[in-house]
N, C-alpha and C. Protein backbone atom coordinates (compact mmCIF):
# COMPACT_ATOMS: atom_id res chain seq x y z
N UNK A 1 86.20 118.80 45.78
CA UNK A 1 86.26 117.85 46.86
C UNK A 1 87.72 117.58 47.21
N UNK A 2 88.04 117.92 48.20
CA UNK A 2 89.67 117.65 48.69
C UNK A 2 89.85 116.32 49.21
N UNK A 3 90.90 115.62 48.92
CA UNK A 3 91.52 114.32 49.22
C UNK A 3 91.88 114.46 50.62
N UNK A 4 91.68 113.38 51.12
CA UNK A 4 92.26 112.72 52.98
C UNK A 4 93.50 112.07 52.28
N UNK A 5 94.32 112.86 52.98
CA UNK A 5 96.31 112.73 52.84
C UNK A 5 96.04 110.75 53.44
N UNK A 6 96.02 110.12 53.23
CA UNK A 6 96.76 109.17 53.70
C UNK A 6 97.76 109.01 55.18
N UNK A 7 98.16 109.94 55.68
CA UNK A 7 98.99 109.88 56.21
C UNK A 7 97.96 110.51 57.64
N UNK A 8 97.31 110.81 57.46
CA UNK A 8 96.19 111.84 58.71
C UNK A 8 95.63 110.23 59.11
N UNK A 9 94.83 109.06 58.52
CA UNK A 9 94.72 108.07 58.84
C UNK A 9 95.61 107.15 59.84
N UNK A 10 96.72 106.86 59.00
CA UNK A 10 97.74 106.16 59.62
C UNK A 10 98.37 106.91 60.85
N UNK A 11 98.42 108.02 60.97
CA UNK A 11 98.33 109.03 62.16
C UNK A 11 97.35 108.91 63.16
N UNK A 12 96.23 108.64 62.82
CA UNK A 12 94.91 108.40 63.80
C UNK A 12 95.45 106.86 64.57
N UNK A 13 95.40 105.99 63.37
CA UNK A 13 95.42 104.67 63.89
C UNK A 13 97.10 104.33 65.00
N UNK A 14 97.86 105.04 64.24
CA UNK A 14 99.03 104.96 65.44
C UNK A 14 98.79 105.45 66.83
N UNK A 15 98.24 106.51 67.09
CA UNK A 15 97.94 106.90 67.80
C UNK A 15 96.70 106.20 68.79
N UNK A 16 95.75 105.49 68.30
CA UNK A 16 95.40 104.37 68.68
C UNK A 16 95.93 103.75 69.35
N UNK A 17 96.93 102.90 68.51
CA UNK A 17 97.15 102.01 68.68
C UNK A 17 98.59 102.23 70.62
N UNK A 18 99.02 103.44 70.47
CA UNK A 18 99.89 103.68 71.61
C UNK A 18 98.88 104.21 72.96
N UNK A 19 97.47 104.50 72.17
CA UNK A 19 96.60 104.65 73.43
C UNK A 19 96.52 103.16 74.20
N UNK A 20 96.13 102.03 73.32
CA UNK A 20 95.74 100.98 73.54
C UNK A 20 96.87 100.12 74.27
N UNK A 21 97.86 100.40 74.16
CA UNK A 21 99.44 99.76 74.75
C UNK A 21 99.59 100.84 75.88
N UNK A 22 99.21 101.89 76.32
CA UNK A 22 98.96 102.74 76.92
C UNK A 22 98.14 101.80 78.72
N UNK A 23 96.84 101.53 78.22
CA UNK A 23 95.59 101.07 78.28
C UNK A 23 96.32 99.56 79.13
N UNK A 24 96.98 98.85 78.16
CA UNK A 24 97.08 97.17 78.13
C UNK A 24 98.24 97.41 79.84
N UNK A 25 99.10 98.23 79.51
CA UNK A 25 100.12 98.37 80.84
C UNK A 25 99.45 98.53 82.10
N UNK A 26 98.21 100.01 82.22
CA UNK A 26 97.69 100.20 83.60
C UNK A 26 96.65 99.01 83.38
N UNK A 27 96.47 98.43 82.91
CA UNK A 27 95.38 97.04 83.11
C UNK A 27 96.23 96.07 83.84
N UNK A 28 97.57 95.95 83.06
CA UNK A 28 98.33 94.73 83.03
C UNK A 28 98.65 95.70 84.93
N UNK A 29 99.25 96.44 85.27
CA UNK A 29 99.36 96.76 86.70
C UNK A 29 98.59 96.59 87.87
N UNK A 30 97.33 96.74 87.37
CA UNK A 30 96.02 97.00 88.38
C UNK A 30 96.29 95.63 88.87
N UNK A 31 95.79 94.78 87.66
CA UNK A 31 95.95 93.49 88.10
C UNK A 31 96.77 92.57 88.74
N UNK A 32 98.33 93.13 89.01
CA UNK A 32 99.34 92.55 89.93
C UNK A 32 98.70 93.04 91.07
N UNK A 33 98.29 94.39 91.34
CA UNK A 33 97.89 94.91 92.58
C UNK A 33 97.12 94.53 93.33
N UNK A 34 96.06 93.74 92.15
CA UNK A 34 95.05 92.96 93.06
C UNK A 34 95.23 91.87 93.36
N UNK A 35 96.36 91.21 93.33
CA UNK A 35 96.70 89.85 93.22
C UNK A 35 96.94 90.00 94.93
N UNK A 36 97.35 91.21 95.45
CA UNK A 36 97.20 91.36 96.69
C UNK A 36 96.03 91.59 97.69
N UNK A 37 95.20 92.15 97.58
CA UNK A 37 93.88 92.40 97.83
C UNK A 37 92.77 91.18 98.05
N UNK A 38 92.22 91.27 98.82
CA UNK A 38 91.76 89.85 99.31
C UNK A 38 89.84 90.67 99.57
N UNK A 39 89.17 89.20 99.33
CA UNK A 39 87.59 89.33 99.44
C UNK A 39 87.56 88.32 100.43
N UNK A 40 85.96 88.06 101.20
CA UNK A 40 86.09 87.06 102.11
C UNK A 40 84.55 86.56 101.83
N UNK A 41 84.17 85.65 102.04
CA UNK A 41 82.86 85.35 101.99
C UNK A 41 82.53 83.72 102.96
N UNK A 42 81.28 83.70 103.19
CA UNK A 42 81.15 82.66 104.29
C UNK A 42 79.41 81.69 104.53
N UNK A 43 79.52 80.65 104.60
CA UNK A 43 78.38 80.18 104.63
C UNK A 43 78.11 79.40 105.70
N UNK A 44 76.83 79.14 105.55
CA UNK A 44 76.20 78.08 107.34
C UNK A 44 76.63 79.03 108.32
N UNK A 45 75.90 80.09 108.62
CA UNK A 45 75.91 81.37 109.39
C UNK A 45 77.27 81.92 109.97
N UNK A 46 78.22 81.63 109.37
CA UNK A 46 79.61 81.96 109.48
C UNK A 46 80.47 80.77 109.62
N UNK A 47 80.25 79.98 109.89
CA UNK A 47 80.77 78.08 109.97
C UNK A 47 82.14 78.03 109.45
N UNK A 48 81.74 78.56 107.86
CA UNK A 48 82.87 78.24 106.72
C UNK A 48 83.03 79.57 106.42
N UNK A 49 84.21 80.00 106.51
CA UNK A 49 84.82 81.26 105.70
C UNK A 49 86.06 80.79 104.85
N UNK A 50 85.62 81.65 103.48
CA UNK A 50 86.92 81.14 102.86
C UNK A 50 87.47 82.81 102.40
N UNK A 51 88.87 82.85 102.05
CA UNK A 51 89.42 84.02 101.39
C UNK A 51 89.75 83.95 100.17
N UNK A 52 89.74 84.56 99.15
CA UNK A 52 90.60 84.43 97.75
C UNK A 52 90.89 85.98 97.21
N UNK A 53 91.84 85.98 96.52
CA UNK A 53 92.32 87.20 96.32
C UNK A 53 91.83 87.90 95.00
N UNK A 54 92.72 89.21 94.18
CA UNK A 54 92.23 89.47 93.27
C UNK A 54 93.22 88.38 92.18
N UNK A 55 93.75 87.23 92.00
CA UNK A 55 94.35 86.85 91.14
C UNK A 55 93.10 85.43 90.79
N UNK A 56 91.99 85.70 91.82
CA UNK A 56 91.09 84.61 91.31
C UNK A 56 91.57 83.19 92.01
N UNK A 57 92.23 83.54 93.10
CA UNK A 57 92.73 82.00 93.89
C UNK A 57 92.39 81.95 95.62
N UNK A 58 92.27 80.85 95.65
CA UNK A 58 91.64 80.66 97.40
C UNK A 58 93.02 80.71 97.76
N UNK A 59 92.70 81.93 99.14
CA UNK A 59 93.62 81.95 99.99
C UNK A 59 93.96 81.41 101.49
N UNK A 60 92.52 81.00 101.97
CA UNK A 60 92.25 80.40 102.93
C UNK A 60 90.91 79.80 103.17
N UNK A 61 90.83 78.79 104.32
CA UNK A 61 88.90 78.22 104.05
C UNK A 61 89.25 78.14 105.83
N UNK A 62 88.20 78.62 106.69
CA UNK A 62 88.29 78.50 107.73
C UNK A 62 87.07 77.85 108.17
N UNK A 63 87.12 76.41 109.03
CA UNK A 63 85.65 76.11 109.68
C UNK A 63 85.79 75.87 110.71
N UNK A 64 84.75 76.70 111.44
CA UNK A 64 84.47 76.52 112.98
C UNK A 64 84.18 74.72 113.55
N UNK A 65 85.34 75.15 114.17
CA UNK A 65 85.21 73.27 115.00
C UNK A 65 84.22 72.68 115.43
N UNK A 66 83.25 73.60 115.89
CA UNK A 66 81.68 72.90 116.50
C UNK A 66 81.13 72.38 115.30
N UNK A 67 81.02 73.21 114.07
CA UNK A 67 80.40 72.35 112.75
C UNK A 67 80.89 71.07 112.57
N UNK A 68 81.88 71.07 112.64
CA UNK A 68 82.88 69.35 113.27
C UNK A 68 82.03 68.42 113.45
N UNK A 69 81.68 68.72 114.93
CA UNK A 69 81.20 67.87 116.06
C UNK A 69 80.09 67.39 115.64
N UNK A 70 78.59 68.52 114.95
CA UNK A 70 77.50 68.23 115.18
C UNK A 70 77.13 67.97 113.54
N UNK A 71 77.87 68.51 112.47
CA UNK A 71 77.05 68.28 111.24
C UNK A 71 77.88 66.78 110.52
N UNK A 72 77.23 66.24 109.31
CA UNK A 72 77.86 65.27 109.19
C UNK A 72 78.37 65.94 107.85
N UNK A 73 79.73 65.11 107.19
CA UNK A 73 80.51 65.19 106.62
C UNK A 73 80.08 65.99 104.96
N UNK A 74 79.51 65.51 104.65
CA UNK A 74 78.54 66.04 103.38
C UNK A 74 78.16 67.77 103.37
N UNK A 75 77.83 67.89 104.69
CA UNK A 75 77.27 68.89 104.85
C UNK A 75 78.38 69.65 105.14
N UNK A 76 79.49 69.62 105.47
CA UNK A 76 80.38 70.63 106.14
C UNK A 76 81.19 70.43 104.57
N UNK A 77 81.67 69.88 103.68
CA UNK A 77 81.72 69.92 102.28
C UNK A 77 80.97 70.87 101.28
N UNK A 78 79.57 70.68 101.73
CA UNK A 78 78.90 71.45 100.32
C UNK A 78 79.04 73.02 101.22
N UNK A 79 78.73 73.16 102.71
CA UNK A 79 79.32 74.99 103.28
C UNK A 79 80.79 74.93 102.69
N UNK A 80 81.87 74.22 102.65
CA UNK A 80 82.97 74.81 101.83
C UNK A 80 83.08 75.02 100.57
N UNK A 81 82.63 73.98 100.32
CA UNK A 81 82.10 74.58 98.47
C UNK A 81 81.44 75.86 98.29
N UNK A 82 80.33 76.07 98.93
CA UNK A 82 79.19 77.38 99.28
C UNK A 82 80.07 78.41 98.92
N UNK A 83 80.70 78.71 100.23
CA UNK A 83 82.14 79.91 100.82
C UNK A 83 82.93 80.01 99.67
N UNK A 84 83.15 78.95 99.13
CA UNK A 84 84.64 78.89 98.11
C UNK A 84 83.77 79.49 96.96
N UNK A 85 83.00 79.18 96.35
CA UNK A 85 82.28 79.93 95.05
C UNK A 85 81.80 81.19 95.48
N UNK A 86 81.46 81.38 96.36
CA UNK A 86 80.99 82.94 96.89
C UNK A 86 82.40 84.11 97.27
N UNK A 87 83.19 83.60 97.99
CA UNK A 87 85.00 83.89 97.53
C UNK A 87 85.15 84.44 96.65
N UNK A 88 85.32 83.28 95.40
CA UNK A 88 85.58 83.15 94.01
C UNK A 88 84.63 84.58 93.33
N UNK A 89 83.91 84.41 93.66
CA UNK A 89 82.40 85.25 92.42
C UNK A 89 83.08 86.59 93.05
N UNK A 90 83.06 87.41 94.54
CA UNK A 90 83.33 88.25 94.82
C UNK A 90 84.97 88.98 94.40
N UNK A 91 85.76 88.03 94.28
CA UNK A 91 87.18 88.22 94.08
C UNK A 91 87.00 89.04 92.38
N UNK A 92 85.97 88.16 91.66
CA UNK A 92 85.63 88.29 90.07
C UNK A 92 85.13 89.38 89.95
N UNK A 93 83.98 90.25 90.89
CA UNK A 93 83.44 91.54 90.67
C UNK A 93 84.42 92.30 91.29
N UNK A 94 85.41 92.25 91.96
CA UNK A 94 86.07 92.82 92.54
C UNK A 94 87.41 93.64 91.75
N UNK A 95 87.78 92.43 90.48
CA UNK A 95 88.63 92.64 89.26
C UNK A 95 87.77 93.32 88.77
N UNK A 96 86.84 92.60 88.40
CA UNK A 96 86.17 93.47 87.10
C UNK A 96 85.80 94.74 87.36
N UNK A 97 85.47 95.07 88.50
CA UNK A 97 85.02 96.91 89.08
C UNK A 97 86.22 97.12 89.05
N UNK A 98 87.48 96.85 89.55
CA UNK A 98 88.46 97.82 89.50
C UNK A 98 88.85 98.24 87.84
N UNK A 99 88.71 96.83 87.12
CA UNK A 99 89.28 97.25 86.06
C UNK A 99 88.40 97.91 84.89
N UNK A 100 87.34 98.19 85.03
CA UNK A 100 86.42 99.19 84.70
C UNK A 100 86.29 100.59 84.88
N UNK A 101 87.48 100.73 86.31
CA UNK A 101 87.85 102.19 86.44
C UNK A 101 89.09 102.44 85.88
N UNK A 102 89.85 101.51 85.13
CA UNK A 102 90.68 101.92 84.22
C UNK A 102 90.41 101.64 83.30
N UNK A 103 89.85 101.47 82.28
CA UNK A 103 89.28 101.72 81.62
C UNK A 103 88.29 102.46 80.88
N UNK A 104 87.74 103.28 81.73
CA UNK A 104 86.20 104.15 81.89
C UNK A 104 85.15 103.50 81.66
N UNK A 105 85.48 101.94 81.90
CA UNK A 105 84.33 101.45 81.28
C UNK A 105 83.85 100.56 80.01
N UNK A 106 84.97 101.04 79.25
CA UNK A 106 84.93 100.48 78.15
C UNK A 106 85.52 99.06 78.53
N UNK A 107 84.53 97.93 77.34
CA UNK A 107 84.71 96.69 77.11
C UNK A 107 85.68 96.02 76.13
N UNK A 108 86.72 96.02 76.28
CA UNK A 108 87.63 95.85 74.77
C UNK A 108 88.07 94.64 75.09
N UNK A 109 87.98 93.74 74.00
CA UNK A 109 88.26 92.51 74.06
C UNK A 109 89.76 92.35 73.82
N UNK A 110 90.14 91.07 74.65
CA UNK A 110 91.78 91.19 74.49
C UNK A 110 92.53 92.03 75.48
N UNK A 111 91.57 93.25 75.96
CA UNK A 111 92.53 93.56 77.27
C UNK A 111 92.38 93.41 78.21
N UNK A 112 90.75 93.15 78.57
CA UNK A 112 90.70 92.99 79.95
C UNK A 112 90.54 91.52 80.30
């Protein structure tokens, strides 16, 4: 029965470990990139549009002035809330799909 050198291990795991720092950089990049990249989403049949980007932040909330006029205050609140979490959620699949293609997929905790 032949012995595993010690050193073929610590060879594997280094090598690992520069895949994984490898890995952590195009993650750590993607994600500036998307900090540019914008989702849009909108509620009360277009009323309220809001924008947020890939850094997970509202970039804009737009409401049509007639909703103004005719709805009352409550209601033109919970369509910006609506828009703003629907924003938000899309901006979130939007990271997470990109950063799934760097990755291949894989789920590793701590990097993504």
């Amino acid at each position: 029965m032949a012995k595993k050198k010690g050193n073929h291990f610590r060879g594997g795991m280094s090598e690992l470990m520069r895949q994984a720092s490898r890995m952590q950089r195009k993650i750590e990049a993607r994600k500036e990139e998307l900090k540019a990249e914008t989702v849009d989403a909108s509620a009360g049949n277009d009323q309220v549009k809001a924008v947020a980007n890939g850094a997970r932040e509202l970039v804009s909330i737009t409401i049509d002035p007639e909703l103004l006029k005719g709805e009352d205050l409550d209601m033109v609140q919970d369509l910006v809330v609506a828009a703003t979490n629907a924003a938000l959620n899309k901006a979130t699949e939007m990271v997470d799909a990109e950063l799934e293609k760097v990755t291949g997929g894989m789920k590793i905790p701590g990097l993504v």
